[in-house]
C-alpha atoms as a PDB file:
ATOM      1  CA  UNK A   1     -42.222 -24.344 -22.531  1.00  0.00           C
ATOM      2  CA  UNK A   2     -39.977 -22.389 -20.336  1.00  0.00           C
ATOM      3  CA  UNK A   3     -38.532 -19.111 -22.018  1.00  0.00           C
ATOM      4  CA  UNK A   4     -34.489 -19.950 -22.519  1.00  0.00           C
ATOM      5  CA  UNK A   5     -32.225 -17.536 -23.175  1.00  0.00           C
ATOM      6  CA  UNK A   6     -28.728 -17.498 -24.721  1.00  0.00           C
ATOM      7  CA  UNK A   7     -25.318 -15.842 -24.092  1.00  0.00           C
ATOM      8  CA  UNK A   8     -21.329 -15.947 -25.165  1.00  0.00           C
ATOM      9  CA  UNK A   9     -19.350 -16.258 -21.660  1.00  0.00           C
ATOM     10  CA  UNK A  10     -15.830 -15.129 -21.976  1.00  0.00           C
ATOM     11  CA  UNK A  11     -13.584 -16.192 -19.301  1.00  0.00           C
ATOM     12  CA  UNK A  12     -10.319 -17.378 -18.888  1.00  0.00           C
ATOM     13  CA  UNK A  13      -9.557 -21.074 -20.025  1.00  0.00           C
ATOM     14  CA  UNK A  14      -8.493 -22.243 -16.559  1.00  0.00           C
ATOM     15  CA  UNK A  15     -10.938 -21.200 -14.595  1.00  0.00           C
ATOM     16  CA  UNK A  16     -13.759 -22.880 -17.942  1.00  0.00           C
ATOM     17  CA  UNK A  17     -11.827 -26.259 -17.370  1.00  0.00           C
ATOM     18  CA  UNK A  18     -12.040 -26.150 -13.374  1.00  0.00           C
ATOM     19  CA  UNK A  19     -15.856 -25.178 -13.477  1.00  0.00           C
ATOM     20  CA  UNK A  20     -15.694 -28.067 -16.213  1.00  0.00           C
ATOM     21  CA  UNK A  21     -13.980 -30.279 -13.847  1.00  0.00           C
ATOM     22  CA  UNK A  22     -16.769 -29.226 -10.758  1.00  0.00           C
ATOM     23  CA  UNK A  23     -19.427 -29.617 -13.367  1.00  0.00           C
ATOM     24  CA  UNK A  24     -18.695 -32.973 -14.069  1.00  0.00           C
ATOM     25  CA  UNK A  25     -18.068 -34.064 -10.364  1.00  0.00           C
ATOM     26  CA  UNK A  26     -21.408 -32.887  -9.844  1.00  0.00           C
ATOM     27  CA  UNK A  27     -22.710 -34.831 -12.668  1.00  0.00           C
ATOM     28  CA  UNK A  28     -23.720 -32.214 -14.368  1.00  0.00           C
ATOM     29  CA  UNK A  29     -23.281 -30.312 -17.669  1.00  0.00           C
ATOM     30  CA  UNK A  30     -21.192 -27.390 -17.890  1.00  0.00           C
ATOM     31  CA  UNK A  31     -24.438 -25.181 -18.504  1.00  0.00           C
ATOM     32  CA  UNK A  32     -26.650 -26.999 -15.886  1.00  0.00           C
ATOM     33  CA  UNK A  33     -23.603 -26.173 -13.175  1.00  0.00           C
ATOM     34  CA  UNK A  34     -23.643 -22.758 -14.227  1.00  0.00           C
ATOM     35  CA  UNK A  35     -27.756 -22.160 -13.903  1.00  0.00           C
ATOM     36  CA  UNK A  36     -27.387 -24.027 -10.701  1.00  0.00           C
ATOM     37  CA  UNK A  37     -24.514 -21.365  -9.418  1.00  0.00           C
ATOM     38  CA  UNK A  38     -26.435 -18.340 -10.955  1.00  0.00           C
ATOM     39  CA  UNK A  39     -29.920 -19.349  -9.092  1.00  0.00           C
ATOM     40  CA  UNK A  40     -28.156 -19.824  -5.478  1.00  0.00           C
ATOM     41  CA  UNK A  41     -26.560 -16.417  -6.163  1.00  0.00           C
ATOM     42  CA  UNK A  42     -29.780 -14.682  -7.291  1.00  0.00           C
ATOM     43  CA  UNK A  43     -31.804 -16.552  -3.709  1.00  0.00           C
ATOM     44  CA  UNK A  44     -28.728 -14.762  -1.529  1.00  0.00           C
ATOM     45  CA  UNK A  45     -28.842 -11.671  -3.071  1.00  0.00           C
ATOM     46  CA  UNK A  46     -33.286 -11.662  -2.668  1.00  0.00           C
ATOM     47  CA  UNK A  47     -32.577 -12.705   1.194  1.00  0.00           C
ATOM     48  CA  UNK A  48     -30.128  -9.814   1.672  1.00  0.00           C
ATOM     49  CA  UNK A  49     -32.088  -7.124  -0.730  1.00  0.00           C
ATOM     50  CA  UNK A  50     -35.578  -8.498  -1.251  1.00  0.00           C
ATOM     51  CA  UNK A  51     -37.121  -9.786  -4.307  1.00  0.00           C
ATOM     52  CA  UNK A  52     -35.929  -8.619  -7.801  1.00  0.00           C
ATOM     53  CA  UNK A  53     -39.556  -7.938  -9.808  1.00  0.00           C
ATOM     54  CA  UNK A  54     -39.999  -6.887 -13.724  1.00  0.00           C
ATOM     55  CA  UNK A  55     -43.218  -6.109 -15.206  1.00  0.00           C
END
């Protein structure tokens, strides 16, 4: 089983109902949109800076 983390996101509550609104025309969830944006950030930022590596 993949190891899932957790966090509290505060933004403001326009911006949560447009990413809502994307979300959904995506058909997706709310939190499946928002991995989605974070892993196509984290592949831009490798090809500009190289691979991130922990230990």
């Amino acid at each position: 089983m993949k190891d899932i983390s957790k966090f509290t996101l505060r933004t403001e509550k326009e911006l949560l109902r447009k990413f809502q609104y994307v979300a959904e025309f995506n058909a997706r969830s709310t939190n499946k949109e928002l991995e989605v944006v974070m892993k196509q950030h984290v592949t831009e930022f490798e090809k500009e800076n190289g691979n991130i590596e922990f230990e």
